[in-house]
C-alpha atoms as a PDB file:
ATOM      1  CA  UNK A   1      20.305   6.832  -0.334  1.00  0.00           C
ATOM      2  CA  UNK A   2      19.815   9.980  -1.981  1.00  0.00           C
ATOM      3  CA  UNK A   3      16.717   9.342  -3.265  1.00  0.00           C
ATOM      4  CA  UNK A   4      15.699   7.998   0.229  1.00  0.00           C
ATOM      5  CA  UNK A   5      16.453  10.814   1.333  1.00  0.00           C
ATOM      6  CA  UNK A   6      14.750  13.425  -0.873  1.00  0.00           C
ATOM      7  CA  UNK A   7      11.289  10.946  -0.702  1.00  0.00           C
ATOM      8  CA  UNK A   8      11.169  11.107   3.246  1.00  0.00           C
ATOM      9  CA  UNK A   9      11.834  15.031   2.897  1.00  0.00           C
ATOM     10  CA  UNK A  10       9.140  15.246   0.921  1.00  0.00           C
ATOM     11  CA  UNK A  11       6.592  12.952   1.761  1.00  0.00           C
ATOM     12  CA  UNK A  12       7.220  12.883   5.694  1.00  0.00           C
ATOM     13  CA  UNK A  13       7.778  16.738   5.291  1.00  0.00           C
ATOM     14  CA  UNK A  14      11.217  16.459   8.015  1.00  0.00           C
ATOM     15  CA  UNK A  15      14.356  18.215   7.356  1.00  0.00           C
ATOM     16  CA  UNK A  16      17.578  16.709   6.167  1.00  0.00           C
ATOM     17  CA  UNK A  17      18.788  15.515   9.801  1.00  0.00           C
ATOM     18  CA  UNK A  18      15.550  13.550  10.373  1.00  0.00           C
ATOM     19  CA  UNK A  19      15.524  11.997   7.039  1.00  0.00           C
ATOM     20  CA  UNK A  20      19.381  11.022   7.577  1.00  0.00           C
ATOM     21  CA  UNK A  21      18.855   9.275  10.583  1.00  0.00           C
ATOM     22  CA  UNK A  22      16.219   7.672   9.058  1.00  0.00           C
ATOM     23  CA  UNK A  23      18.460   6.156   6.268  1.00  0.00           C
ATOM     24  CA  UNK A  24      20.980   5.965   8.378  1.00  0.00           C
ATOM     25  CA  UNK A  25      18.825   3.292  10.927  1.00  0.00           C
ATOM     26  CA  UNK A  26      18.312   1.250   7.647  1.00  0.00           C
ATOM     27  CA  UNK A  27      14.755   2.829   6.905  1.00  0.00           C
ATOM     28  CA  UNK A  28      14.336   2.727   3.244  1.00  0.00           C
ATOM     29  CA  UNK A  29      10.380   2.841   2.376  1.00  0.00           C
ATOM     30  CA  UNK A  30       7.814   4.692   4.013  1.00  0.00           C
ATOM     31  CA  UNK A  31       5.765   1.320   4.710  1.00  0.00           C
ATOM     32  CA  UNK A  32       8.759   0.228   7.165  1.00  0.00           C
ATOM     33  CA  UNK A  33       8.000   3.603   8.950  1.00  0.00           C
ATOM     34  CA  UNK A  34       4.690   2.839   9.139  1.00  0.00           C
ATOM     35  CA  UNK A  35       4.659  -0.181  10.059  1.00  0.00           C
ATOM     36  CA  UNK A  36       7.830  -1.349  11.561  1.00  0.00           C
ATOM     37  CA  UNK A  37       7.463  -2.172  15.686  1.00  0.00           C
ATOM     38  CA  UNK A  38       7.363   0.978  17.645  1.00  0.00           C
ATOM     39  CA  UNK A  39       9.366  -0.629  20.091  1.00  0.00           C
ATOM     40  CA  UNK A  40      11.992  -0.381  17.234  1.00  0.00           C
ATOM     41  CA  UNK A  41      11.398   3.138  16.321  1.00  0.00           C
ATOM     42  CA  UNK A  42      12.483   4.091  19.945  1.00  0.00           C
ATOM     43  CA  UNK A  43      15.563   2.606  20.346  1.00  0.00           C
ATOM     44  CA  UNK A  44      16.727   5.799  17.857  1.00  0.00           C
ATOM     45  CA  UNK A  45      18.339   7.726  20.305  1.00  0.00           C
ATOM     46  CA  UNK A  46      17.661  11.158  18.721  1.00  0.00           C
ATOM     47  CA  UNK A  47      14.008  10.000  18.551  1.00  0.00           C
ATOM     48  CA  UNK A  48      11.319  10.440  21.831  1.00  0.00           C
ATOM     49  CA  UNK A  49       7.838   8.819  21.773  1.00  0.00           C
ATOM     50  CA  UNK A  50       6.258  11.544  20.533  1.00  0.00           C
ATOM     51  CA  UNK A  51       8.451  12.393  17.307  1.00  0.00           C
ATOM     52  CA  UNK A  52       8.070   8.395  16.418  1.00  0.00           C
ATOM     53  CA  UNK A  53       4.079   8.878  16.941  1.00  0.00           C
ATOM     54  CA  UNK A  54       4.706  11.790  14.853  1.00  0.00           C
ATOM     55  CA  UNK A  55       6.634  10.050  12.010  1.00  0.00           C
ATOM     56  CA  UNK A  56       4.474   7.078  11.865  1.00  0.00           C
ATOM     57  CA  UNK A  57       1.140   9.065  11.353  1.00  0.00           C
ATOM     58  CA  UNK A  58       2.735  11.118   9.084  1.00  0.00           C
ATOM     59  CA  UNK A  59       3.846   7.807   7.183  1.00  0.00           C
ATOM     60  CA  UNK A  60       0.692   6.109   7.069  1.00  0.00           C
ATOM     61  CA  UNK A  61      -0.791   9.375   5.689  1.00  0.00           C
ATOM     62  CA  UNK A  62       1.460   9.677   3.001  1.00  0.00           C
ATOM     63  CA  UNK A  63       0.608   5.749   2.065  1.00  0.00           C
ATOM     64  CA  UNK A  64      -2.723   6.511   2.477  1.00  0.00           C
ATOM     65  CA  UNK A  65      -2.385   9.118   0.087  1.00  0.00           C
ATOM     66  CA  UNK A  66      -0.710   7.708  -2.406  1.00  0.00           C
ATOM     67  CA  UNK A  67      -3.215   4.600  -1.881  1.00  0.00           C
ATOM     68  CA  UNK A  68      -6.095   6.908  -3.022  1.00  0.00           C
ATOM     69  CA  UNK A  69      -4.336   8.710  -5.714  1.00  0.00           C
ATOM     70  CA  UNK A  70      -3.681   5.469  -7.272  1.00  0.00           C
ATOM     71  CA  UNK A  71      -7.266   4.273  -7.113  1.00  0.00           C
ATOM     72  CA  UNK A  72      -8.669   7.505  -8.559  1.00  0.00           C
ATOM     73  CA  UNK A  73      -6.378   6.859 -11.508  1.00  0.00           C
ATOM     74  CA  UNK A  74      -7.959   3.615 -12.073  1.00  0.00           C
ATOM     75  CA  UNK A  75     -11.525   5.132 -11.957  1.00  0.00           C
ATOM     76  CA  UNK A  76     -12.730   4.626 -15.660  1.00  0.00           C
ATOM     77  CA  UNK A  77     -10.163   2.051 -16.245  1.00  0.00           C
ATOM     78  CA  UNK A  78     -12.428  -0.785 -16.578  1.00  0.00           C
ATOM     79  CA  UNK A  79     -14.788   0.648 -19.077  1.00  0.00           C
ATOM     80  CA  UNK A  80     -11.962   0.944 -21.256  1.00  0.00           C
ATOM     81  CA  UNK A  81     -10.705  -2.840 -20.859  1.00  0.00           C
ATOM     82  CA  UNK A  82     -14.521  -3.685 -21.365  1.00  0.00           C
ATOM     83  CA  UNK A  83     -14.330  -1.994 -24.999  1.00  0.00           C
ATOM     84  CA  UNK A  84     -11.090  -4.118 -26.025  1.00  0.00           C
ATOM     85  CA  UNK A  85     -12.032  -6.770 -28.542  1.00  0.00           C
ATOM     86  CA  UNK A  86     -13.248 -10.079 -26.585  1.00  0.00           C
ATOM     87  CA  UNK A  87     -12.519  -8.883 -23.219  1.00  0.00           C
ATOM     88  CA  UNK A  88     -15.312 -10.133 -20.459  1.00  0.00           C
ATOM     89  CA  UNK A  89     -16.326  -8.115 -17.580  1.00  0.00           C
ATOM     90  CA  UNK A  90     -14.624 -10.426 -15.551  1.00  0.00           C
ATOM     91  CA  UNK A  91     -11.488 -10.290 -16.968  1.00  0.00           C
ATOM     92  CA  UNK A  92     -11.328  -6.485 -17.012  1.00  0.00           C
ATOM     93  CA  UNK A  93     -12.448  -6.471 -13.249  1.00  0.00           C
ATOM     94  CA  UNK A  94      -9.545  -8.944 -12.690  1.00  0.00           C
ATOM     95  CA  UNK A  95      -7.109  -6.741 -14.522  1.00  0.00           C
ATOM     96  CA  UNK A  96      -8.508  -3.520 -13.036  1.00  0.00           C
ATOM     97  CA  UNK A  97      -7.967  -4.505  -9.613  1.00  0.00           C
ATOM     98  CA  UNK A  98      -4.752  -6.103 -10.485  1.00  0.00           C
ATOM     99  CA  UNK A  99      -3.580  -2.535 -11.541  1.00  0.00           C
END
């Protein structure tokens, strides 16, 4: 839970109390926090509307993110599967998309 911790500290940018009550309602990935029913979010009782709005956004951001970092990392990728001995183009696009 430590590491939970430490990733919603730094990624959601809260303090230690927000992130603990995170973990502490069971939230373990960013995606949940995301994603996860609002209606859910609110029934944290240190939690109003606007800091679950607020946590959410701040989520999908983060995934979003990450999301784009990742792509950018597979930018070129393909032209170097396409050199490997008897690879096809369609088999590197396949594997390049695959990640």
């Amino acid at each position: 839970t430590a590491g939970i911790r430490a990733l919603f500290m730094e990624k959601l940018d809260v303090d230690q109390e927000v992130a603990e009550i995170l973990v502490d309602e069971g939230f373990s990935s960013l995606e949940e926090i995301a994603y996860v029913p609002i209606s859910e979010m609110l029934e944290i009782e240190a939690f109003d509307e606007d800091t679950v709005t607020e946590l959410r956004n701040r989520a999908r951001d983060a995934l979003l993110t990450e999301a784009i970092a990742s792509e950018e990392g597979l930018e070129g990728m393909e032209d170097q599967l396409i050199n490997l001995e008897g690879m096809t183009r369609v088999t590197a696009g396949k594997l390049g998309l695959a990640g």
